[in-house]
PDB file of N, CA and C in Angstrom:
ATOM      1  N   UNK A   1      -2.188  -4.076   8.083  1.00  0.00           N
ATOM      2  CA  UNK A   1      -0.927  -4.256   8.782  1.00  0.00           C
ATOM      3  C   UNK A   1      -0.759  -3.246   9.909  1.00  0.00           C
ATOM      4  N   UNK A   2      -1.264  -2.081   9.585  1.00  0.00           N
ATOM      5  CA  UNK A   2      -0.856  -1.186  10.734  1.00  0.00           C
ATOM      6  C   UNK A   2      -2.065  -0.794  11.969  1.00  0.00           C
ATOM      7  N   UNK A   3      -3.266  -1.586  11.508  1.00  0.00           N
ATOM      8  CA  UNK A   3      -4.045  -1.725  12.587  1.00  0.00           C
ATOM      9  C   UNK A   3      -4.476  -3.334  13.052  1.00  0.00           C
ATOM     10  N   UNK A   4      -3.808  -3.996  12.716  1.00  0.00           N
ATOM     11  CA  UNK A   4      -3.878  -5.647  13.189  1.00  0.00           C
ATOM     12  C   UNK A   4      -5.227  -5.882  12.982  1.00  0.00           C
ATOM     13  N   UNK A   5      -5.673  -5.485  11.383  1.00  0.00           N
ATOM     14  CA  UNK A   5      -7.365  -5.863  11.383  1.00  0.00           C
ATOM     15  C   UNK A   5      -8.083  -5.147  11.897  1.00  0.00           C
ATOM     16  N   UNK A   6      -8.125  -4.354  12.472  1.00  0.00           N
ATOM     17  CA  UNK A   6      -9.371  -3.805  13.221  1.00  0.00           C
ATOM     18  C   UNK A   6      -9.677  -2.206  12.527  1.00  0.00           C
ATOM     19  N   UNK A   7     -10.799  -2.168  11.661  1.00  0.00           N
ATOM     20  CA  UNK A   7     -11.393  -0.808  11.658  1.00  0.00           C
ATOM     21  C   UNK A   7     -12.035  -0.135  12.336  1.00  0.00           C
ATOM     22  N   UNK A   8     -11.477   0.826  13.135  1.00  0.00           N
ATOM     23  CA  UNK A   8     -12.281   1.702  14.287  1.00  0.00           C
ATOM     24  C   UNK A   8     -11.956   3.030  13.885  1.00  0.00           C
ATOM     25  N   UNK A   9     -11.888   3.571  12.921  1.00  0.00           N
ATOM     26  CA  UNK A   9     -11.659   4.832  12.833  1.00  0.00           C
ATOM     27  C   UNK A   9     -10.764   5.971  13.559  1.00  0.00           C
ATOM     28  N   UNK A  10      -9.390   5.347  14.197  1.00  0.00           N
ATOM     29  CA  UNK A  10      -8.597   6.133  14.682  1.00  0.00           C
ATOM     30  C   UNK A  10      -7.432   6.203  14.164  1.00  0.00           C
ATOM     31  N   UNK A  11      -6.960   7.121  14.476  1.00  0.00           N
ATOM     32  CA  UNK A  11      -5.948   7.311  13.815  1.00  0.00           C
ATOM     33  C   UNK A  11      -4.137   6.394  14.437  1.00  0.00           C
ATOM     34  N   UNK A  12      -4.154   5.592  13.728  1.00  0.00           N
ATOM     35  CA  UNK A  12      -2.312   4.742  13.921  1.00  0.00           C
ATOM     36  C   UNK A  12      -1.361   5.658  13.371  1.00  0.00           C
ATOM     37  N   UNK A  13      -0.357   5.209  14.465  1.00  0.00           N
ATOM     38  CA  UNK A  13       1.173   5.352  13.577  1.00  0.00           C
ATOM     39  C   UNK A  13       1.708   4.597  12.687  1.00  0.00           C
ATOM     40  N   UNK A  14       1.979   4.961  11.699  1.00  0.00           N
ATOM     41  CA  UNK A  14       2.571   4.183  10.049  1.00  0.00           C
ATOM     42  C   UNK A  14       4.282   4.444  10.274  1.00  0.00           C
ATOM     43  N   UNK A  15       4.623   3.330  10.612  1.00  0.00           N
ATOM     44  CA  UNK A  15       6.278   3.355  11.116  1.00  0.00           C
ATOM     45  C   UNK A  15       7.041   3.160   9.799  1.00  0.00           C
ATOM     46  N   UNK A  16       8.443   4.031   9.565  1.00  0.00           N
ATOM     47  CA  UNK A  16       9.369   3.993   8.459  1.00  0.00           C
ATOM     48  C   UNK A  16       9.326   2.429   7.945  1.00  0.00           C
ATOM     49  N   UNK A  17       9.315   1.786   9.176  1.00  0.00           N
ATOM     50  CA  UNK A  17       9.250   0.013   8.835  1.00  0.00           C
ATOM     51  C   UNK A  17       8.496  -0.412   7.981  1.00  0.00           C
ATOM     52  N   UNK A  18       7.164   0.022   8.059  1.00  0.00           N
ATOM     53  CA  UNK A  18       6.306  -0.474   7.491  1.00  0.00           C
ATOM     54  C   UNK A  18       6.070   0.356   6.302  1.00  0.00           C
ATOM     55  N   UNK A  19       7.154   1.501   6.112  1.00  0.00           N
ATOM     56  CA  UNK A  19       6.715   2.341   4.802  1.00  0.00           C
ATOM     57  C   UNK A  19       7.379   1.480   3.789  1.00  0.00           C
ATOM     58  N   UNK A  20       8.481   0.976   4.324  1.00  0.00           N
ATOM     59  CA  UNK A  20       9.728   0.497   3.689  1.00  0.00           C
ATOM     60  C   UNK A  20       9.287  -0.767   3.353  1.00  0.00           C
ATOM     61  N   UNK A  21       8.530  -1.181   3.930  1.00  0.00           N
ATOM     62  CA  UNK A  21       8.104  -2.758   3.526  1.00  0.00           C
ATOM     63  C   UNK A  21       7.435  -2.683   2.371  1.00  0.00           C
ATOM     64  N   UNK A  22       6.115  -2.273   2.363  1.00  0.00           N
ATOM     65  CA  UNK A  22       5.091  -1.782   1.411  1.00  0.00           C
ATOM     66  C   UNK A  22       5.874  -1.569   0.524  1.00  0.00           C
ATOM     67  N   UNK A  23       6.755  -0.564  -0.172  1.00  0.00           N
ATOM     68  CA  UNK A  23       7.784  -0.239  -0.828  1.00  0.00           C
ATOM     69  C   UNK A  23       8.369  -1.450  -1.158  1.00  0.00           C
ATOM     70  N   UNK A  24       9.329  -2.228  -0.746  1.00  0.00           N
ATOM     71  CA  UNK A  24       9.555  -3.471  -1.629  1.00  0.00           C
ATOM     72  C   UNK A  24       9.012  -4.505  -2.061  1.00  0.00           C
ATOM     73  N   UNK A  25       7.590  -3.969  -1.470  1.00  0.00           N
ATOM     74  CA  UNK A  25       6.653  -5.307  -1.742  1.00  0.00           C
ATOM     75  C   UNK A  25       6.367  -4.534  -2.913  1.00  0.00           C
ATOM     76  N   UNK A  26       5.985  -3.543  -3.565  1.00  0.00           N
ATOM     77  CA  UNK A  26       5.382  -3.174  -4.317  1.00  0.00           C
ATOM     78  C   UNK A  26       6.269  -2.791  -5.571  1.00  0.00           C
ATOM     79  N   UNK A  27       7.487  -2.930  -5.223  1.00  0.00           N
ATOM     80  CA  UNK A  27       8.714  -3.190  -6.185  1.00  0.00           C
ATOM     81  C   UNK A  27       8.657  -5.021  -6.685  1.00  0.00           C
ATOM     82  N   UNK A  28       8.405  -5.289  -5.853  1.00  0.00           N
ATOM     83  CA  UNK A  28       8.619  -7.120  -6.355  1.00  0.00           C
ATOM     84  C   UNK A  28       7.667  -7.102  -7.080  1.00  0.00           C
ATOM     85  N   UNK A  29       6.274  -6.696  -6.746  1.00  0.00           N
ATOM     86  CA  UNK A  29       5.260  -7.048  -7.854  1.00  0.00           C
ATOM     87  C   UNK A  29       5.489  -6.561  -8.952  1.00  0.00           C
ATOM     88  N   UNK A  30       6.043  -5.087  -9.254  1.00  0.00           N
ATOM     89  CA  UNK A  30       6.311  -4.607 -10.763  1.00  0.00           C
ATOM     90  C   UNK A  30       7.273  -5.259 -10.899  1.00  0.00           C
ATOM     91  N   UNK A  31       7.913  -5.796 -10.824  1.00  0.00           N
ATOM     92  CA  UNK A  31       9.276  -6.577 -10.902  1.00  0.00           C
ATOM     93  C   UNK A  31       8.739  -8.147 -11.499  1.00  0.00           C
ATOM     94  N   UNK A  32       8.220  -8.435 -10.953  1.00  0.00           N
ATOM     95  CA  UNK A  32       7.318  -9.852 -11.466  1.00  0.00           C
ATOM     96  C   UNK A  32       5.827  -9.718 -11.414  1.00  0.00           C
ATOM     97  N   UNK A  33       5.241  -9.300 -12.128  1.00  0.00           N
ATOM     98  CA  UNK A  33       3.225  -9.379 -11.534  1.00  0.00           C
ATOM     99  C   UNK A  33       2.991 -10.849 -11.532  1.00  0.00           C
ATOM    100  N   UNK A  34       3.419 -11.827 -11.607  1.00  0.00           N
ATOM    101  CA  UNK A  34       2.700 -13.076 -11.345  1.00  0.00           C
ATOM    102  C   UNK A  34       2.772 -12.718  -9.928  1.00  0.00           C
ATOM    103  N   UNK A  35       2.938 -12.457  -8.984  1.00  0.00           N
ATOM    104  CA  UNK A  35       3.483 -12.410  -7.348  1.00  0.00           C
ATOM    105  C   UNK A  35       1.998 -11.600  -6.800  1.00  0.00           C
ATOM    106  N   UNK A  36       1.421 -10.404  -7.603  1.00  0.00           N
ATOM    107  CA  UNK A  36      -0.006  -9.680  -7.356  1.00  0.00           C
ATOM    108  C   UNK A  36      -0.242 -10.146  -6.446  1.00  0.00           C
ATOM    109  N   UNK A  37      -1.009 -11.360  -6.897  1.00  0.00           N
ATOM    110  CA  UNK A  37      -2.131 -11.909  -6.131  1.00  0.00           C
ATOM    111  C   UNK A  37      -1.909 -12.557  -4.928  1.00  0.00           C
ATOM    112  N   UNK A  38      -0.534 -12.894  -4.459  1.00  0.00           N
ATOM    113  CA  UNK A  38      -0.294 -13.353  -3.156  1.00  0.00           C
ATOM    114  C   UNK A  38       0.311 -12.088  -2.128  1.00  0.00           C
ATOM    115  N   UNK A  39       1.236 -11.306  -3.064  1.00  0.00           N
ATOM    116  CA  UNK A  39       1.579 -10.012  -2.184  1.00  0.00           C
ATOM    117  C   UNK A  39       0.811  -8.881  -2.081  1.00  0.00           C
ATOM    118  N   UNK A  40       0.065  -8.454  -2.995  1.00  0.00           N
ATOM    119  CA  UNK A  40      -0.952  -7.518  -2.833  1.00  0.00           C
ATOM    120  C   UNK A  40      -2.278  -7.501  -4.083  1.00  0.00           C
ATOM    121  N   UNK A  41      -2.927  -8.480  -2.683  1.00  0.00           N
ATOM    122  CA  UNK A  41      -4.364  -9.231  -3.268  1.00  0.00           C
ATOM    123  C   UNK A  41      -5.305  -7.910  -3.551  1.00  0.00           C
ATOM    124  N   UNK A  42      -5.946  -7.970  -4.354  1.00  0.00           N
ATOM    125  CA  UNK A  42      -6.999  -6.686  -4.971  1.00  0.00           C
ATOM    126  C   UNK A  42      -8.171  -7.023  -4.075  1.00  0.00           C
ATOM    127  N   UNK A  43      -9.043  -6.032  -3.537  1.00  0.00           N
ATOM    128  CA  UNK A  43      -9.847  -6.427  -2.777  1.00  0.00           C
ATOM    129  C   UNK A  43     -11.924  -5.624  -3.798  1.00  0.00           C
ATOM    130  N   UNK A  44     -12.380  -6.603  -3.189  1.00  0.00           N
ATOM    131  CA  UNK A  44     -13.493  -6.591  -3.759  1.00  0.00           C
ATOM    132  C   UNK A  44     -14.244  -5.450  -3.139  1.00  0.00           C
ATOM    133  N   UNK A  45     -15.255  -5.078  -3.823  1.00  0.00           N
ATOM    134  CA  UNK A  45     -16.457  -4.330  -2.672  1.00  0.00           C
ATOM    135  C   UNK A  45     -16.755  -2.372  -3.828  1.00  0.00           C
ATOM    136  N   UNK A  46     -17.832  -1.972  -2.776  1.00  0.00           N
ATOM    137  CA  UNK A  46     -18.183  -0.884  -3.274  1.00  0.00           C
ATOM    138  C   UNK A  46     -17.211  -0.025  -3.746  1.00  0.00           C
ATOM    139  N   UNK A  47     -16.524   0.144  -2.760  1.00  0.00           N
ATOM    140  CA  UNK A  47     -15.329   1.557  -2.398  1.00  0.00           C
ATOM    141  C   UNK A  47     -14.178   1.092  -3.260  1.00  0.00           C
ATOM    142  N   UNK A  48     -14.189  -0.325  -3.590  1.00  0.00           N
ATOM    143  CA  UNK A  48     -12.470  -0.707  -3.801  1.00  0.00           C
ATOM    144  C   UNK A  48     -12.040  -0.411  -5.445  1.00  0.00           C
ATOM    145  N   UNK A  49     -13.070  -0.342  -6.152  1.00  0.00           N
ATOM    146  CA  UNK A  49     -13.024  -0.707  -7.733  1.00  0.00           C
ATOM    147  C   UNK A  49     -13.136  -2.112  -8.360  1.00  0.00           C
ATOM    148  N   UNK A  50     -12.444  -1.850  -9.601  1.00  0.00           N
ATOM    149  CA  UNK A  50     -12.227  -2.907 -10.467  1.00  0.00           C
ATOM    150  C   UNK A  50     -10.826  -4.211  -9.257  1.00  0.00           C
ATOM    151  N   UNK A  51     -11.367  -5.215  -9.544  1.00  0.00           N
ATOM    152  CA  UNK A  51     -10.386  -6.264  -9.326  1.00  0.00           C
ATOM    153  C   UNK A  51      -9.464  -6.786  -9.743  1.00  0.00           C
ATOM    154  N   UNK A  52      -9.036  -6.351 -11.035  1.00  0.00           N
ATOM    155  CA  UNK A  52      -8.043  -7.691 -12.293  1.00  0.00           C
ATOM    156  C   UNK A  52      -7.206  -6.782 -11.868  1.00  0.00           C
ATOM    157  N   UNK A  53      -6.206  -7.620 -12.012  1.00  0.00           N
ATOM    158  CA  UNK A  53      -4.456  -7.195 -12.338  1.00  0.00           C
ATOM    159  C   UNK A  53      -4.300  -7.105 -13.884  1.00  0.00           C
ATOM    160  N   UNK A  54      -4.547  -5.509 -13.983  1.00  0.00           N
ATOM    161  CA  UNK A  54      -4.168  -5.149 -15.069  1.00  0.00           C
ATOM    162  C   UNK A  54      -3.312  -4.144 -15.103  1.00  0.00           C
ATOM    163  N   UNK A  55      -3.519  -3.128 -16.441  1.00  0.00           N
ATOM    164  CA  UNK A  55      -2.528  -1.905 -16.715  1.00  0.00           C
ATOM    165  C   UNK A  55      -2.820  -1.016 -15.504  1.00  0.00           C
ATOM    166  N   UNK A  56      -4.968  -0.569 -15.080  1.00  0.00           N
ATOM    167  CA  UNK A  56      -4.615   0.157 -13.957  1.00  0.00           C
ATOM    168  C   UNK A  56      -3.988   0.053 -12.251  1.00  0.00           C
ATOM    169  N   UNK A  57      -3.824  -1.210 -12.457  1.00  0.00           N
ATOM    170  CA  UNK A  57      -3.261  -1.780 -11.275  1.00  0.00           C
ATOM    171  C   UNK A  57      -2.184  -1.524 -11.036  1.00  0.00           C
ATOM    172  N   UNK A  58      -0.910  -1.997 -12.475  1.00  0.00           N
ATOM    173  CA  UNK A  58       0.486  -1.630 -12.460  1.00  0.00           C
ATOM    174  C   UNK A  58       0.595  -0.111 -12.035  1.00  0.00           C
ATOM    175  N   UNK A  59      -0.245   0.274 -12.884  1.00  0.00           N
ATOM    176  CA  UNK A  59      -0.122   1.724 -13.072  1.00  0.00           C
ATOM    177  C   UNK A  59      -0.118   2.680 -11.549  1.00  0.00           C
ATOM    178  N   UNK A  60      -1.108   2.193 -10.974  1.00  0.00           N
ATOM    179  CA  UNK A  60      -1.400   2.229  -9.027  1.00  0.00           C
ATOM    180  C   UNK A  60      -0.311   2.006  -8.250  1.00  0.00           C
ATOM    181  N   UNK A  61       0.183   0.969  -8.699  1.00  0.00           N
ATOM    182  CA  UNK A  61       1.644   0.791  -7.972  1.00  0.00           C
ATOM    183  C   UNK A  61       2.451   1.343  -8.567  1.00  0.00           C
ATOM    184  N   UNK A  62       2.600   1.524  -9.683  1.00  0.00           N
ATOM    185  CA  UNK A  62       3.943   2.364  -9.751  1.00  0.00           C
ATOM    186  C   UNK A  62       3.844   4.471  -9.063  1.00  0.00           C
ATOM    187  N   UNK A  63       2.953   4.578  -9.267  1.00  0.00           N
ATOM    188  CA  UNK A  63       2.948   5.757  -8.486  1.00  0.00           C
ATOM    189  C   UNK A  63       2.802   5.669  -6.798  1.00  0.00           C
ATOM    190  N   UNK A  64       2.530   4.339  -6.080  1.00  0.00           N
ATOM    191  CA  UNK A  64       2.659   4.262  -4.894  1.00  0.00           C
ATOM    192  C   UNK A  64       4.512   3.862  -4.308  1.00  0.00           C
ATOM    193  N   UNK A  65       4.734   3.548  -5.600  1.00  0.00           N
ATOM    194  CA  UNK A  65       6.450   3.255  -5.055  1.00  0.00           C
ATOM    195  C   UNK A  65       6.883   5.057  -5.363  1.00  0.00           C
ATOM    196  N   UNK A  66       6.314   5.786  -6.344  1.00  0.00           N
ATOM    197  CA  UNK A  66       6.766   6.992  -6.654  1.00  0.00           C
ATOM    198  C   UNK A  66       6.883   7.963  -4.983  1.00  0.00           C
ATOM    199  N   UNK A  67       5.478   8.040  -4.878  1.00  0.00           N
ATOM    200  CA  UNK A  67       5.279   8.275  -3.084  1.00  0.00           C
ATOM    201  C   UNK A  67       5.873   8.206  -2.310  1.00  0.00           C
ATOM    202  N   UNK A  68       6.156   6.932  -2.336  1.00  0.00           N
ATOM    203  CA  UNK A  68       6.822   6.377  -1.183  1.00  0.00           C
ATOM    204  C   UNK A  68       7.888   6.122  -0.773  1.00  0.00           C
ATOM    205  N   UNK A  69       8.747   6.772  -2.634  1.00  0.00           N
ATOM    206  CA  UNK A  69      10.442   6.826  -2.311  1.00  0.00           C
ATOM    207  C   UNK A  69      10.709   8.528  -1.717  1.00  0.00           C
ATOM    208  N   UNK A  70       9.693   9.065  -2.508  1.00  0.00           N
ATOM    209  CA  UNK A  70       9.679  10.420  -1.347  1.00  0.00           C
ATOM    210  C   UNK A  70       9.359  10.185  -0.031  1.00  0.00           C
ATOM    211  N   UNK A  71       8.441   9.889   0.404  1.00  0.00           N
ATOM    212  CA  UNK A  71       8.057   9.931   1.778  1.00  0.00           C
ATOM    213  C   UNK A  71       9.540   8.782   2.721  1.00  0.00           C
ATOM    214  N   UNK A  72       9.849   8.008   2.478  1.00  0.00           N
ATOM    215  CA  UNK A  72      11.031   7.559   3.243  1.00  0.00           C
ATOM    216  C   UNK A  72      12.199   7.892   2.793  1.00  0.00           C
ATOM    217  N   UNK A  73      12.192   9.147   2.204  1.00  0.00           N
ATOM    218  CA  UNK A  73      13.386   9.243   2.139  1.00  0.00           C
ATOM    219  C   UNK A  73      13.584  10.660   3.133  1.00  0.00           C
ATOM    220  N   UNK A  74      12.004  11.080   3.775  1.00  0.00           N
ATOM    221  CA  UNK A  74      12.268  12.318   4.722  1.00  0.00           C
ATOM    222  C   UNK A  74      12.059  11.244   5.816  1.00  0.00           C
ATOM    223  N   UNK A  75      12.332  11.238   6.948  1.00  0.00           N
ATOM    224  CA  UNK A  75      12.281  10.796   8.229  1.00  0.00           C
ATOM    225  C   UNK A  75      12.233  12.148   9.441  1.00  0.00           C
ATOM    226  N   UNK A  76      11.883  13.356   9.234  1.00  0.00           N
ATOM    227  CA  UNK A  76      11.675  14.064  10.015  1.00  0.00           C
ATOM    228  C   UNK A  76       9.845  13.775  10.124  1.00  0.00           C
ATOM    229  N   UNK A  77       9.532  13.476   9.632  1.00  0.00           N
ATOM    230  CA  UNK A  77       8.056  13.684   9.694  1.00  0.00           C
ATOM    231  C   UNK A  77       7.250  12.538  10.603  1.00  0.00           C
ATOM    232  N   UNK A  78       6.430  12.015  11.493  1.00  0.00           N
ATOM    233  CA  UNK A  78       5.674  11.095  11.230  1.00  0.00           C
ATOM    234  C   UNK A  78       4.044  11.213  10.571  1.00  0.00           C
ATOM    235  N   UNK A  79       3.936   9.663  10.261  1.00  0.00           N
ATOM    236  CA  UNK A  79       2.718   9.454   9.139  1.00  0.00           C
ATOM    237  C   UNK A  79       2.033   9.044   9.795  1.00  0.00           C
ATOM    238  N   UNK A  80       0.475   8.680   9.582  1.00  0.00           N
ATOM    239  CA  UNK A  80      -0.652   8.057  10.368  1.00  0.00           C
ATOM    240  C   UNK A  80      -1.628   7.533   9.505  1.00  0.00           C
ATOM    241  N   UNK A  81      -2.346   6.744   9.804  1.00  0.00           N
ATOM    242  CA  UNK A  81      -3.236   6.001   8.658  1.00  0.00           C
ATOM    243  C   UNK A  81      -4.956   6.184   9.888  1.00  0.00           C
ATOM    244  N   UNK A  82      -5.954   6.509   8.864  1.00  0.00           N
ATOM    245  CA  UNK A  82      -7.057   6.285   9.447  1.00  0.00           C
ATOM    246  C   UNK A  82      -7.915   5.716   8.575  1.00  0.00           C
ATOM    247  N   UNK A  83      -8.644   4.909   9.263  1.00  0.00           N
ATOM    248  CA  UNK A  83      -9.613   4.168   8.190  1.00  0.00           C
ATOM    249  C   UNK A  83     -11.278   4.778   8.452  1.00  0.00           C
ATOM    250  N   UNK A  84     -11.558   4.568   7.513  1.00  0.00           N
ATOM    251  CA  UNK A  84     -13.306   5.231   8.002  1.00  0.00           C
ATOM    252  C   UNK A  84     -14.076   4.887   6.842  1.00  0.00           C
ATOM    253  N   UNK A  85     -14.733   4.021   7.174  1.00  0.00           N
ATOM    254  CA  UNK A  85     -15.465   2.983   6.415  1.00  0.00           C
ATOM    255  C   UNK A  85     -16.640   2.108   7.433  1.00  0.00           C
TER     256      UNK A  85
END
């Protein structure tokens, strides 16, 4: 989302918008896990892990909503995402 697809290894701005989104998306899924797999699909491959929607999955998200009610709840800061892969 915050690089429109493209891995080039630089560094983006991660806007409150998009912290805040992630954040209720990741509330709806603990909120209902049938929803996982269309709102936040598990991705395959070396780096990524295990795939199933299970306990460590819930478990992943619930400490990413933990995060992330800290992190938007400061707005002095900005965030940045880099990918390098």
């Amino acid at each position: 989302n915050v690089q429109d697809g493209v891995d080039n290894c630089s560094k983006y701005c991660v806007s409150l918008e998009q912290l805040n989104e992630l954040l209720g998306i990741c509330n709806t899924v603990l909120a209902d896990h049938s929803q996982a797999e269309e709102l936040l699909p598990t991705a395959d491959g070396f780096f990524f892990g295990n795939t199933n929607y299970d306990e460590w999955y819930f478990n992943d998200l619930e400490e990413t909503v933990k995060i992330l009610g800290r992190v938007t709840s400061n707005e002095e800061f900005d965030y940045y995402y880099v990918s390098s892969w």
